[in-house]
N, C-alpha and C. Protein backbone atom coordinates (compact mmCIF):
# COMPACT_ATOMS: atom_id res chain seq x y z
N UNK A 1 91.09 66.96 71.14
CA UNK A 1 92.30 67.46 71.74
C UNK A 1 92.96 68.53 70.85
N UNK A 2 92.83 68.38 69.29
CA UNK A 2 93.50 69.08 68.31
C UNK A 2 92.96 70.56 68.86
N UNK A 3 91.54 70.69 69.09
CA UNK A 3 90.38 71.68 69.16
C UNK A 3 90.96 72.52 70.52
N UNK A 4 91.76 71.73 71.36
CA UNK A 4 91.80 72.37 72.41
C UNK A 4 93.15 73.20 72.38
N UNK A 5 93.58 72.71 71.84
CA UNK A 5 94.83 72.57 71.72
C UNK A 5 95.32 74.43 70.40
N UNK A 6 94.85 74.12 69.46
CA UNK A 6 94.73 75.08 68.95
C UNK A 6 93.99 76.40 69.45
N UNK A 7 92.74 76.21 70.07
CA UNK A 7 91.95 77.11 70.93
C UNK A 7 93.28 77.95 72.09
N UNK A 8 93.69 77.26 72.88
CA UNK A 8 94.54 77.55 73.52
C UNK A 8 95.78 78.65 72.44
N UNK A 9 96.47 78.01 71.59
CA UNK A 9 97.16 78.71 70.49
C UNK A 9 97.03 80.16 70.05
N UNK A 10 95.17 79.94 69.65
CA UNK A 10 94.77 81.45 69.59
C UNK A 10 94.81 82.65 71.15
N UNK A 11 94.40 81.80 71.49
CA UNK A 11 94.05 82.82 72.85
C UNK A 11 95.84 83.02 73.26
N UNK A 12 96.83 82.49 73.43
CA UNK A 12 97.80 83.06 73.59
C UNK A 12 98.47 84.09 72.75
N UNK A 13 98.45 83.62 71.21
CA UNK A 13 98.48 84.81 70.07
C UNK A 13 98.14 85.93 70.60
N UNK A 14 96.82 86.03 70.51
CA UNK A 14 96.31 87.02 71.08
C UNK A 14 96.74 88.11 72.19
N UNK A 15 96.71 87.29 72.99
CA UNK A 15 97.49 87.88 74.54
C UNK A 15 99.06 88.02 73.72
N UNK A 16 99.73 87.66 73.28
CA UNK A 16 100.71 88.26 72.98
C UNK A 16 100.90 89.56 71.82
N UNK A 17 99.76 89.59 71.21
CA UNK A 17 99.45 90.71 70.23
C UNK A 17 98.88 91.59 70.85
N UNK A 18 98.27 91.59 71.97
CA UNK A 18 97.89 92.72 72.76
C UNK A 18 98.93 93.31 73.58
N UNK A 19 99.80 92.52 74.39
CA UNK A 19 100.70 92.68 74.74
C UNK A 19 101.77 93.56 74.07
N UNK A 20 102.09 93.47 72.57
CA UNK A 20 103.24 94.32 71.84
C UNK A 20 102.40 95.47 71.31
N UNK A 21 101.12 95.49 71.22
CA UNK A 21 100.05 96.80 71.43
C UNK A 21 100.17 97.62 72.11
N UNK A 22 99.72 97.17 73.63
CA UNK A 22 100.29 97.56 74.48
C UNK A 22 101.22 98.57 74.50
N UNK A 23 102.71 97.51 74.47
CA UNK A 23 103.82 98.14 74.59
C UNK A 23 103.96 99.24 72.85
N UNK A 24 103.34 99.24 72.18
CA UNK A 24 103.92 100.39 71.10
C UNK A 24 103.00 101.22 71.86
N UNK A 25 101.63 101.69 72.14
CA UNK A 25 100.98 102.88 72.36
C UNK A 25 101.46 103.80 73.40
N UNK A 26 102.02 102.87 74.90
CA UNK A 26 103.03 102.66 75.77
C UNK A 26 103.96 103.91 75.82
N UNK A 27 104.97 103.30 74.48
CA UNK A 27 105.65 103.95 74.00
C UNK A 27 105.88 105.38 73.67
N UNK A 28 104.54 105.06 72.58
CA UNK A 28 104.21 106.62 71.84
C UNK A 28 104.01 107.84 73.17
N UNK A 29 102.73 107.26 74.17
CA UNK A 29 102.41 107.79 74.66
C UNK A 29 103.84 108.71 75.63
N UNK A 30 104.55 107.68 76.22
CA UNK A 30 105.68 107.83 77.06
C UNK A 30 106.73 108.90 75.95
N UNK A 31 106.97 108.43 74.75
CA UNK A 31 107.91 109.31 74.25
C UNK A 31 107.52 111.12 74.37
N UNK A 32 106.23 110.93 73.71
CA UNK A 32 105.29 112.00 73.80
C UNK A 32 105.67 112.95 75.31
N UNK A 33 105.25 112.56 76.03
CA UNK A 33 105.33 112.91 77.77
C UNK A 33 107.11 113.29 77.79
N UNK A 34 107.74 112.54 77.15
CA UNK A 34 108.77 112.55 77.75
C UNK A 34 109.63 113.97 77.11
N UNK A 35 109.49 114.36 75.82
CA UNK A 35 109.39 114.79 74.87
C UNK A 35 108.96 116.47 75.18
N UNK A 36 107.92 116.57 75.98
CA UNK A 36 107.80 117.34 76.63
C UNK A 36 108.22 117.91 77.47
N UNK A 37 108.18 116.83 78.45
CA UNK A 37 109.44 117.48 79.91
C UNK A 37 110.64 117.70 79.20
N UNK A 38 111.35 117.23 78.32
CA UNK A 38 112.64 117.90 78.02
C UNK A 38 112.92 119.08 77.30
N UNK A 39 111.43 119.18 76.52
CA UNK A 39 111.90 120.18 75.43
C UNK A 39 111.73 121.45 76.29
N UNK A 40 111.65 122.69 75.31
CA UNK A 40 111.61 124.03 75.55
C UNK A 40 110.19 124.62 76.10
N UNK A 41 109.33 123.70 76.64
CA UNK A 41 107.98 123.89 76.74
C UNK A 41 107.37 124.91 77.58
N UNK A 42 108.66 124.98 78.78
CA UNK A 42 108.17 125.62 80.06
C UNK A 42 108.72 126.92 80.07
N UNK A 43 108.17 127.95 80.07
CA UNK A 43 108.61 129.17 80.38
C UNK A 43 107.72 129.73 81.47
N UNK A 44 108.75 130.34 82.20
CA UNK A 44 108.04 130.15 84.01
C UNK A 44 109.00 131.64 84.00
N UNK A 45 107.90 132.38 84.09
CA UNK A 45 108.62 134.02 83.85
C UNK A 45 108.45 134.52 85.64
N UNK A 46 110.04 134.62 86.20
CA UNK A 46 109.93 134.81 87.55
C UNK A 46 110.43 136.51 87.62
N UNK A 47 109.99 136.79 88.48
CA UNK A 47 110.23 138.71 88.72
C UNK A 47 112.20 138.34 89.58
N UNK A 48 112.41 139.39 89.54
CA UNK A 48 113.63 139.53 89.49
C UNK A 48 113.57 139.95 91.17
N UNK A 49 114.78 139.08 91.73
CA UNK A 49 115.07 139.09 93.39
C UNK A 49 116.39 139.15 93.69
N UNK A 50 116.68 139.59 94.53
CA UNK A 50 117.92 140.69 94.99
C UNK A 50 118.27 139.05 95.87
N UNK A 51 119.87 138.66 95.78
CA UNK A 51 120.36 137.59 96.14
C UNK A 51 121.77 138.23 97.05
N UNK A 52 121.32 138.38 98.54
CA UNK A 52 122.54 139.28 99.45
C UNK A 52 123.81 137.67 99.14
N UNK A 53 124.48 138.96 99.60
CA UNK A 53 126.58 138.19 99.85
C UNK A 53 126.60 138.31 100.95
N UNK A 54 126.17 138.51 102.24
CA UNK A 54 126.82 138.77 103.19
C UNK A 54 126.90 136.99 103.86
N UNK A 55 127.89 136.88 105.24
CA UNK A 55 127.80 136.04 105.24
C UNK A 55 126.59 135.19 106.27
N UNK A 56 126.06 136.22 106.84
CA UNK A 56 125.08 135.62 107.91
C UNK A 56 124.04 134.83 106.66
N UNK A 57 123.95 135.33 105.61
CA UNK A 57 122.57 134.82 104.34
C UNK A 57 123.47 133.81 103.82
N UNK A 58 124.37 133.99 103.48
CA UNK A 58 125.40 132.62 102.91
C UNK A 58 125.24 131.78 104.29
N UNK A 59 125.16 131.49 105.38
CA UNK A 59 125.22 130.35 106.86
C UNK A 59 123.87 129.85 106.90
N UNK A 60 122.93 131.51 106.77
CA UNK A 60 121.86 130.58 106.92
C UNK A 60 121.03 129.57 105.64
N UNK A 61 121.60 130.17 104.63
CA UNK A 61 121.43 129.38 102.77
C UNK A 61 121.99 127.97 103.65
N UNK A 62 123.09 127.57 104.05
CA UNK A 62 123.61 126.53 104.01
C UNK A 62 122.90 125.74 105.34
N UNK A 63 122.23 125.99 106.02
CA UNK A 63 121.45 125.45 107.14
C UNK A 63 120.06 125.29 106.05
N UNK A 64 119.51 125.85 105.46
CA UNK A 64 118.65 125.57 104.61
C UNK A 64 118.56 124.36 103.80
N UNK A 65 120.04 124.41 102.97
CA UNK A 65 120.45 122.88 102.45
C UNK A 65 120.22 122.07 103.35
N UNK A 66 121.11 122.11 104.37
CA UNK A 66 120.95 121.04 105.13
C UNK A 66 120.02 120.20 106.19
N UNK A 67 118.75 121.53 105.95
CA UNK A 67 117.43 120.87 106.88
C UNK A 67 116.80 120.63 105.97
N UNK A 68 116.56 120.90 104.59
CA UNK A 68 116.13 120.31 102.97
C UNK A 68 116.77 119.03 102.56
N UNK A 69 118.00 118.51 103.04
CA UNK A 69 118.32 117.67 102.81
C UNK A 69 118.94 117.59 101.27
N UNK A 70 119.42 118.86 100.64
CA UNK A 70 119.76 118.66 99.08
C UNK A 70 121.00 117.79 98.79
N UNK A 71 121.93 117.78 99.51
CA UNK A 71 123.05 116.38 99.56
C UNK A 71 122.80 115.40 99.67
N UNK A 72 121.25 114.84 99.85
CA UNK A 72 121.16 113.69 100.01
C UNK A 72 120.84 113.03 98.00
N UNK A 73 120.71 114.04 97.23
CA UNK A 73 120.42 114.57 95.69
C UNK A 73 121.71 114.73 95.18
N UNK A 74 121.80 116.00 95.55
CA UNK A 74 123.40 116.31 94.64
C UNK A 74 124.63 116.04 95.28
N UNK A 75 125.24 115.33 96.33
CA UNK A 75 126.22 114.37 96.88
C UNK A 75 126.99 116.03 97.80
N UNK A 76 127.68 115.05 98.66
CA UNK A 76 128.48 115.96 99.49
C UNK A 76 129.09 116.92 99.47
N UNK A 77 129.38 117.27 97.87
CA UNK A 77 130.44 117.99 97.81
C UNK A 77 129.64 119.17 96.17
N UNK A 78 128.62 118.87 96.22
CA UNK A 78 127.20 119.43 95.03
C UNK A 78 127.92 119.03 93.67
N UNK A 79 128.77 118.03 93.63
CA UNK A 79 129.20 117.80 92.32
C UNK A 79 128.06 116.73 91.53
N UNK A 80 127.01 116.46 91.97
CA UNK A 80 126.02 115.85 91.30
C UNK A 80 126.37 114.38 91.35
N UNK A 81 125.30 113.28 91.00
CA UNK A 81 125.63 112.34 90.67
C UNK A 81 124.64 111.48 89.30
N UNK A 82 124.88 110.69 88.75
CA UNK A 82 124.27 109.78 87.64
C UNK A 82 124.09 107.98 88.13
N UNK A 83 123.41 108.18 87.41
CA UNK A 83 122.60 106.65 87.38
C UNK A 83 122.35 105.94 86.32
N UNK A 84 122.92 104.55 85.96
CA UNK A 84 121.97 104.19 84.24
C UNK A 84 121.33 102.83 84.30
N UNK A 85 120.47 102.69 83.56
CA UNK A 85 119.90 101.30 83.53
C UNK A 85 119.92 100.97 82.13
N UNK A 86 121.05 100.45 81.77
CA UNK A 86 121.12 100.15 80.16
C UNK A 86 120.10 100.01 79.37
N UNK A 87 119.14 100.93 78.45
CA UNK A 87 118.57 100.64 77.63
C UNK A 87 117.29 100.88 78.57
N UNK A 88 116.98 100.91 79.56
CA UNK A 88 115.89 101.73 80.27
C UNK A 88 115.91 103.61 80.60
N UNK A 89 117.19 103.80 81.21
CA UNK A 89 117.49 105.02 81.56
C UNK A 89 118.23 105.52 82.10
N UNK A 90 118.76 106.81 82.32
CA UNK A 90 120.09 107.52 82.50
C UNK A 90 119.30 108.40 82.96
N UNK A 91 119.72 108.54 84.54
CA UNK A 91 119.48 109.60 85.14
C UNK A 91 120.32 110.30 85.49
N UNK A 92 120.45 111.41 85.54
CA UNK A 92 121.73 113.04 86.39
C UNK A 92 121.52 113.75 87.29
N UNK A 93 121.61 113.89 88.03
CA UNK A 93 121.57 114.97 89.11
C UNK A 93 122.68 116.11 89.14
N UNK A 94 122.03 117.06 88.75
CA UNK A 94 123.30 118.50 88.50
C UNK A 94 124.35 118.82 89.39
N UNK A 95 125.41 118.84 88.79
CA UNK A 95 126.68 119.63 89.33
C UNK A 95 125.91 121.09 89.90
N UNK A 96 125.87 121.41 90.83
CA UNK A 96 125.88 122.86 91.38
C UNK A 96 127.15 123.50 91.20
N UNK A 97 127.90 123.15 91.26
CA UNK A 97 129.29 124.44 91.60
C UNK A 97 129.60 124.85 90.03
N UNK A 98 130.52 125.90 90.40
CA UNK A 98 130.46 126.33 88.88
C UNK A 98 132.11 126.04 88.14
N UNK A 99 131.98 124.61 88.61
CA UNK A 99 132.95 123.59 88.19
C UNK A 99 132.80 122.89 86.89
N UNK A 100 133.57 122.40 85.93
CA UNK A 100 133.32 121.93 84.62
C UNK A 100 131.91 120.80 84.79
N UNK A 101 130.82 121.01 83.76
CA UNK A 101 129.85 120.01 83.86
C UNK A 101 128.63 120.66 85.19
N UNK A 102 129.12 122.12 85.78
CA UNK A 102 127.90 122.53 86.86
C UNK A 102 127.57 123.81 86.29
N UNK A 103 126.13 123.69 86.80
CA UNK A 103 125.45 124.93 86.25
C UNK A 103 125.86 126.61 87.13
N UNK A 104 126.34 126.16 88.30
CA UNK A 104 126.90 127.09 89.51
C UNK A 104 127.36 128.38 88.16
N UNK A 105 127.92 127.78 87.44
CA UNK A 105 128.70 129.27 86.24
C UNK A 105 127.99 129.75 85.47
N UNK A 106 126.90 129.15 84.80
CA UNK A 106 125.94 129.61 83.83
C UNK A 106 124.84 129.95 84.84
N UNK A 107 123.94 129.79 85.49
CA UNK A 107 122.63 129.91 86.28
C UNK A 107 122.79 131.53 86.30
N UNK A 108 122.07 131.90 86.13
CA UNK A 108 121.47 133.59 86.21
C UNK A 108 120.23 133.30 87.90
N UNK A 109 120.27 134.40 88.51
CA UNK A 109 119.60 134.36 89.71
C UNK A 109 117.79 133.70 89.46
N UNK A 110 117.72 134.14 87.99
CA UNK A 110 116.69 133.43 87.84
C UNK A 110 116.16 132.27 87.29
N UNK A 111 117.43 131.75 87.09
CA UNK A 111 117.85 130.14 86.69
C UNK A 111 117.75 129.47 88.35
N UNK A 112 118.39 130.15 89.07
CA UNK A 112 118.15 129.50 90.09
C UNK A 112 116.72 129.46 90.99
N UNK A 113 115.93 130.70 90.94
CA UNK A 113 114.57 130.22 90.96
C UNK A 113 113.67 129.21 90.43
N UNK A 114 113.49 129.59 89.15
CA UNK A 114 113.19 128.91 88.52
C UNK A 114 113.27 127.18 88.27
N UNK A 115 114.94 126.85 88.88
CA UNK A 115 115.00 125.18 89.16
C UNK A 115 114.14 124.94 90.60
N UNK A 116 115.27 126.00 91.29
CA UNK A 116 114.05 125.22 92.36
C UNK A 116 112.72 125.26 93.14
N UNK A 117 112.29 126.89 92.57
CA UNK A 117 110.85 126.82 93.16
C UNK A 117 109.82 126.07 91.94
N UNK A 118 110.38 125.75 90.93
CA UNK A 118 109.63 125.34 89.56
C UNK A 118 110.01 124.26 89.10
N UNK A 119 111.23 123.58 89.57
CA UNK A 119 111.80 122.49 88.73
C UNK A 119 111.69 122.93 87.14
N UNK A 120 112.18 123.92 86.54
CA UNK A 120 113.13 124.15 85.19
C UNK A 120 114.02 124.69 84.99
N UNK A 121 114.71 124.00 84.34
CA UNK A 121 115.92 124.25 84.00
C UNK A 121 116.22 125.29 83.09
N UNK A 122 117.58 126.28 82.82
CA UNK A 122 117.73 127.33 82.55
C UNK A 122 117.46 127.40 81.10
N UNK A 123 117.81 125.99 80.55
CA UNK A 123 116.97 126.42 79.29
C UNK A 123 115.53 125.46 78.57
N UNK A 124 114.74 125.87 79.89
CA UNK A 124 113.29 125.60 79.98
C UNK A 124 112.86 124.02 79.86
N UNK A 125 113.38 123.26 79.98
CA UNK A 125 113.27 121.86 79.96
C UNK A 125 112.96 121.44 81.48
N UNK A 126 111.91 120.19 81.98
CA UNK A 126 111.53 120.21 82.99
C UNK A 126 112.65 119.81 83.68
N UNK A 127 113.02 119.78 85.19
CA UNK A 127 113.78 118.95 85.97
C UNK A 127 113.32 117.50 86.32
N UNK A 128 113.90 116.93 86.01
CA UNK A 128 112.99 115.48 86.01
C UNK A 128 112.81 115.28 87.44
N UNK A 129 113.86 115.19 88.37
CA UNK A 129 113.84 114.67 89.76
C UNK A 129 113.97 115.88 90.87
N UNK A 130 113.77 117.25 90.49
CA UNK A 130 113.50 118.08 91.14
C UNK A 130 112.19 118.26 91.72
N UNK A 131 112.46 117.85 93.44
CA UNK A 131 110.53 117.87 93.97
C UNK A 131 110.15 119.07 94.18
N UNK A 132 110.52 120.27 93.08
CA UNK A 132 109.97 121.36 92.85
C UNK A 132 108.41 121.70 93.77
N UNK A 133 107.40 120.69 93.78
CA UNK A 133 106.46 121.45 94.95
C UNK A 133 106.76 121.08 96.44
N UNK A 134 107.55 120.75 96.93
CA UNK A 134 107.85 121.04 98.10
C UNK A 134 108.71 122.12 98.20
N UNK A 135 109.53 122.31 97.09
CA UNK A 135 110.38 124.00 97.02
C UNK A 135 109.55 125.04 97.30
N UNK A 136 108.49 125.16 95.92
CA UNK A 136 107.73 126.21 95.80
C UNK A 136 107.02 127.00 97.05
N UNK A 137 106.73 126.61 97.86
CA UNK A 137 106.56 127.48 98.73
C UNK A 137 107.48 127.63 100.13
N UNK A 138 108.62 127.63 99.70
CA UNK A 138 109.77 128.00 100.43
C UNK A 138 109.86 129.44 100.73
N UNK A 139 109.53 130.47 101.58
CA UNK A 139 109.50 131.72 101.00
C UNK A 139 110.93 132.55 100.65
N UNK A 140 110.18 133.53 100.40
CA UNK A 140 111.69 134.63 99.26
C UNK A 140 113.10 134.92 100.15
N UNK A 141 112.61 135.05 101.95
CA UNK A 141 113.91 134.77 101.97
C UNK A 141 114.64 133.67 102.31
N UNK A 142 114.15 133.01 102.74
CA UNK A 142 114.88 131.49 102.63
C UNK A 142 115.42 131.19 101.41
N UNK A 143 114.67 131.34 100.22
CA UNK A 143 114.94 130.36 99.06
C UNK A 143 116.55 131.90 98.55
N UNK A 144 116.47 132.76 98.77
CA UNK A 144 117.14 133.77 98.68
C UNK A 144 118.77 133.40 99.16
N UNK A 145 118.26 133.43 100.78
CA UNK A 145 120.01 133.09 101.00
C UNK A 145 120.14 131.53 100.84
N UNK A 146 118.86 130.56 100.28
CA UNK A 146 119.95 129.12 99.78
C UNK A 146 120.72 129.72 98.56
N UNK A 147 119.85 130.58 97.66
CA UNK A 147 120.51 131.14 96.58
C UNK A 147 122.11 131.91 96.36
N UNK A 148 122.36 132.37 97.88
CA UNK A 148 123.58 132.99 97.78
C UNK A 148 124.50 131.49 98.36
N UNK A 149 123.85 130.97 99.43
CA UNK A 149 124.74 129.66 99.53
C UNK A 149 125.38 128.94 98.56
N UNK A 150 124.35 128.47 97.56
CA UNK A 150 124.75 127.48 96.53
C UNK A 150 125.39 128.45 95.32
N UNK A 151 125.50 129.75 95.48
CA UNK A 151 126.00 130.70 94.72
C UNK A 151 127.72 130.63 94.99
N UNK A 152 127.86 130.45 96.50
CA UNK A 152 129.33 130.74 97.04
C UNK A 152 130.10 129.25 97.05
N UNK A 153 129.43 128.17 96.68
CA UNK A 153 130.10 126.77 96.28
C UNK A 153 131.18 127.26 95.89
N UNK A 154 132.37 126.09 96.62
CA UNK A 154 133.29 126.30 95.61
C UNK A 154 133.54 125.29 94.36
N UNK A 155 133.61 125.30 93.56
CA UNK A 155 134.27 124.44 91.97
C UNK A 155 134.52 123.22 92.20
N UNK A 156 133.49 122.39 91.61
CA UNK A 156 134.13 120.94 91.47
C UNK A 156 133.56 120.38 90.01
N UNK A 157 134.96 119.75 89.76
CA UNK A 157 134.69 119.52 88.37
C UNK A 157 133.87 117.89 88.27
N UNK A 158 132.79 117.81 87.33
CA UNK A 158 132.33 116.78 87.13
C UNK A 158 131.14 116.55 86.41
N UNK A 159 131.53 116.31 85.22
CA UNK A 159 129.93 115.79 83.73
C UNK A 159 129.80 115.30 84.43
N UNK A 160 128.78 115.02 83.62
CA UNK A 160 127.05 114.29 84.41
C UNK A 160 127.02 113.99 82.52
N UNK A 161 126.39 112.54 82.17
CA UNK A 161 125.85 112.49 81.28
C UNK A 161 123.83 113.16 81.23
N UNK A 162 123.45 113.67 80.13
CA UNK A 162 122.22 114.32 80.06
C UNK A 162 121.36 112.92 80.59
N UNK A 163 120.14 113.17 81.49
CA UNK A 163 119.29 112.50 81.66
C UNK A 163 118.46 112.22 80.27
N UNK A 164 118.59 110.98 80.05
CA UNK A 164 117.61 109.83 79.15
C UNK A 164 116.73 109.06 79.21
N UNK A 165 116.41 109.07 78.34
CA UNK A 165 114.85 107.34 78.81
C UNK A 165 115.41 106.63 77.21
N UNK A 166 115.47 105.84 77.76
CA UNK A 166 116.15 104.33 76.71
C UNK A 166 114.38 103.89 76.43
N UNK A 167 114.26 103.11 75.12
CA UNK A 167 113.82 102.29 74.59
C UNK A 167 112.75 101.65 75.67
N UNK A 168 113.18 100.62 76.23
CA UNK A 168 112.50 100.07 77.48
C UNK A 168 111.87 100.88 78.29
N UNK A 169 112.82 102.24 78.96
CA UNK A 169 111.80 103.09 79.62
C UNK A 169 110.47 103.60 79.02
């Protein structure tokens, strides 16, 4: 019984030493990945596109949103929203307007390509939850007057804490 008994002992050791194996390579691997998408990695050199004001391209930008469904992402009013899972992860979804905490004020016309036919961000870090290939082949003028749409937002103020991956994630 001692024999079995200990036998059993090892083989759980085990499985539990593989297990925290596991989870460090896990880790590495995930930090690594993750590490990437945030840093400066991506440079996505887009040619330069003429973004009209008028308002028929601003109506139809905003019929664009709304058959894309981007409010169902950045909330009713494009002030973004966040998410956290203590010690797993912190997710953000960007302020659009060019309200305190939105990129609407900083984005250069090719900041705004660039997020959304590419999912990156203006200073080259991936978009985590941007489904960038269903953007990408949006063509130039569609993605154009969403560009003057989400250009003519008006201001709403609201941080967003930076998207994270906690420990656990």
């Amino acid at each position: 019984m001692k024999r079995i008994l200990k036998l059993i002992g090892k083989i759980i050791g085990g499985l539990v030493g593989l297990t925290v194996l596991a989870f460090a390579v896990l880790y590495i691997i995930g930090t690594v990945k993750w590490n990437h998408i945030r840093g400066n990695a991506y440079e996505v050199p887009v040619e330069r596109i003429s973004i009209p004001t008028d308002q028929a391209s601003i109506a139809r930008g905003e019929h664009i949103a709304t058959i894309r469904m981007c409010k169902d992402c950045h909330t009713e009013n494009w002030s973004g929203q966040s998410d956290s899972v203590p010690g797993l992860i912190t997710l953000s979804i960007p302020n659009l307007t060019s309200g305190a905490g939105g990129v609407g004020a900083t984005n250069t016309d090719e900041d705004w390509v660039r997020a959304i036919r590419h999912g990156v961000g203006h200073d080259g870090r991936g978009l985590v939850l941007m489904p960038a290939r269903v953007w990408y082949y949006l063509s130039d003028d569609d993605l154009t007057d969403l560009i003057a749409y989400l250009k003519s937002l008006p201001p709403v103020d609201n941080e967003l804490p930076m998207t994270d991956l906690g420990p656990l994630g």
